[in-house]
C-alpha atoms as a PDB file:
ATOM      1  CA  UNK A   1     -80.128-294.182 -63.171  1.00  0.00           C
ATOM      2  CA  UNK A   2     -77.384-291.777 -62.642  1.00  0.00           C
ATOM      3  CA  UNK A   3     -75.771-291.607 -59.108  1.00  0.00           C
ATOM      4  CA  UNK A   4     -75.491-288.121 -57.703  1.00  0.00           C
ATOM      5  CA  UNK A   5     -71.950-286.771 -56.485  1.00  0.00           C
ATOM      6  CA  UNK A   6     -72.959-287.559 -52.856  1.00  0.00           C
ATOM      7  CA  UNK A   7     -74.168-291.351 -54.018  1.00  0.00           C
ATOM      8  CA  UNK A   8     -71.179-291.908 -56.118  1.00  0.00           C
ATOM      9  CA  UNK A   9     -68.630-290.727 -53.036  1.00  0.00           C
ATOM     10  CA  UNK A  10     -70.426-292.831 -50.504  1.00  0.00           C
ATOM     11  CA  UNK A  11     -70.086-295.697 -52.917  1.00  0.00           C
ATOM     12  CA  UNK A  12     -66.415-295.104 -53.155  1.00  0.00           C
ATOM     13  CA  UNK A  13     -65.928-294.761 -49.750  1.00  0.00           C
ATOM     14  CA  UNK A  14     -67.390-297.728 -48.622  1.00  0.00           C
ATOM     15  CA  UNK A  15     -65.218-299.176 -51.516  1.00  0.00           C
ATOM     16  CA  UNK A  16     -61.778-298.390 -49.942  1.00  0.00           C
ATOM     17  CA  UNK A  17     -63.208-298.795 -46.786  1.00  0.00           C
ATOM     18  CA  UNK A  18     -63.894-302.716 -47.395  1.00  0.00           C
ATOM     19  CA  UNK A  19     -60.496-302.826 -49.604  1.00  0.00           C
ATOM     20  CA  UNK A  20     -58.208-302.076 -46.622  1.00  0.00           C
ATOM     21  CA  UNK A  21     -60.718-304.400 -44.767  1.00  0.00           C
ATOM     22  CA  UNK A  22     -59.781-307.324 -46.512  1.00  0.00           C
ATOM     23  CA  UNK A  23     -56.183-306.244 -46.864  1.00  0.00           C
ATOM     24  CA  UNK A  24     -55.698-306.111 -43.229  1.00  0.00           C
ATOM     25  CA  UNK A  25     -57.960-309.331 -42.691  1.00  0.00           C
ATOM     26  CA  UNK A  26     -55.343-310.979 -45.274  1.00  0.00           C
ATOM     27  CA  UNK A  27     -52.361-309.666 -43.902  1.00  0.00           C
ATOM     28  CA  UNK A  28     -53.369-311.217 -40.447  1.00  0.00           C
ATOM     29  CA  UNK A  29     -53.901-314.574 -41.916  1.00  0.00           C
ATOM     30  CA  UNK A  30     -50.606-314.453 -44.243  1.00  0.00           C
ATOM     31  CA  UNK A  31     -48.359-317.431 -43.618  1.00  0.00           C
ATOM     32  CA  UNK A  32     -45.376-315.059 -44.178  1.00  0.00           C
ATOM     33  CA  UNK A  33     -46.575-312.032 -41.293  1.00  0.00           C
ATOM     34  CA  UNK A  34     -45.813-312.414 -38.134  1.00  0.00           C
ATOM     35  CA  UNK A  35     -47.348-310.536 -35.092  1.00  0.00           C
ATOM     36  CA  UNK A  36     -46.793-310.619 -31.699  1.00  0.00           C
ATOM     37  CA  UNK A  37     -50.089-310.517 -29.591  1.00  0.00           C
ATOM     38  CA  UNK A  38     -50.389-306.376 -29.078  1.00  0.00           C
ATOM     39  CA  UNK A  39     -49.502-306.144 -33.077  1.00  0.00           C
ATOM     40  CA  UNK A  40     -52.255-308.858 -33.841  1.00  0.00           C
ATOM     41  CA  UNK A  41     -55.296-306.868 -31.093  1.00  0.00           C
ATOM     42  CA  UNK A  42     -53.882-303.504 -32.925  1.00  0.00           C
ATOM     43  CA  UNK A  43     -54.722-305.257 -36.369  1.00  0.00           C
ATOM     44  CA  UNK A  44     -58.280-306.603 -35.073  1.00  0.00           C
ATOM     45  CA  UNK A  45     -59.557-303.381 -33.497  1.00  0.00           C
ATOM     46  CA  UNK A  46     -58.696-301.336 -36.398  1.00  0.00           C
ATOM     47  CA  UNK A  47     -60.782-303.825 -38.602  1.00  0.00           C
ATOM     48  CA  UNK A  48     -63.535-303.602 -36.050  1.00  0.00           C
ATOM     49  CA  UNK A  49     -63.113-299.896 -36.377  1.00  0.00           C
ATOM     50  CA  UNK A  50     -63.640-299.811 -40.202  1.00  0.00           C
ATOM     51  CA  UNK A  51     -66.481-302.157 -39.782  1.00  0.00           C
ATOM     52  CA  UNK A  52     -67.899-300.169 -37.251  1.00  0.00           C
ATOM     53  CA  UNK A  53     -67.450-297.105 -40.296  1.00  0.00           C
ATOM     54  CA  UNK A  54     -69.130-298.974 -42.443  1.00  0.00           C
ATOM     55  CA  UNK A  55     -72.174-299.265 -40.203  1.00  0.00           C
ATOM     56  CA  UNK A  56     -72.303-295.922 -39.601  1.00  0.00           C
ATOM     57  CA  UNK A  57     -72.328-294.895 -43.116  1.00  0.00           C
ATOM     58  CA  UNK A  58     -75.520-297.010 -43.625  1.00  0.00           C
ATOM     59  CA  UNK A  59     -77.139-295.468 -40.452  1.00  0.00           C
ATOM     60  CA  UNK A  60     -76.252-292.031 -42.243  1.00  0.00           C
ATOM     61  CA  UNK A  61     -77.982-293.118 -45.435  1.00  0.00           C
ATOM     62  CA  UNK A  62     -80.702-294.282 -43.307  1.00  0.00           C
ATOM     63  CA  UNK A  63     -81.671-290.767 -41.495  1.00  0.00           C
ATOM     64  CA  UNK A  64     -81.116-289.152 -45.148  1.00  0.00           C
ATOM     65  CA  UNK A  65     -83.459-291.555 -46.483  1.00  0.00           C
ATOM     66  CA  UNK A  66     -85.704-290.599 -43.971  1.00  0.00           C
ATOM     67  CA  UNK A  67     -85.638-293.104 -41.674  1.00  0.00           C
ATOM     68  CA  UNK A  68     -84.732-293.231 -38.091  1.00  0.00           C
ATOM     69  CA  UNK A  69     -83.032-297.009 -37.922  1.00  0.00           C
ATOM     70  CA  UNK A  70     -79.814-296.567 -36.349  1.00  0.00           C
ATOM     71  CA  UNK A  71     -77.863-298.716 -34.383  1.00  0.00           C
ATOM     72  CA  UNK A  72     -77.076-297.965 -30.626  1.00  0.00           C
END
């Protein structure tokens, strides 16, 4: 099955968007980074944010589908 253009950017998207997920996830666990504690919340709420991204992409996909599941 072929993906459309739409398909194949949401794909990629969500790609890069769990990349710099784990990227930042990594760099918060690294032996060799250092934060102080406003550096490490900055770091967490800008994974939630790209998590929270993610979610919405799905609820997207969702009311193009068709459906009406989304998240409040």
């Amino acid at each position: 099955m072929a993906l459309t253009y739409q398909a194949f950017f949401q794909h990629e998207v969500e790609k890069l968007i769990q990349a710099e997920i784990l990227r930042l996830k990594d760099s918060l666990v690294s032996a060799h980074t250092s934060f102080d504690f406003v550096a490490y919340k900055h770091q967490v709420g800008i994974i939630v944010g790209l998590q929270r991204a993610l979610e919405l992409v799905e609820d997207a996909e969702s009311v193009v589908n068709g459906g009406d599941n989304q998240r409040g």
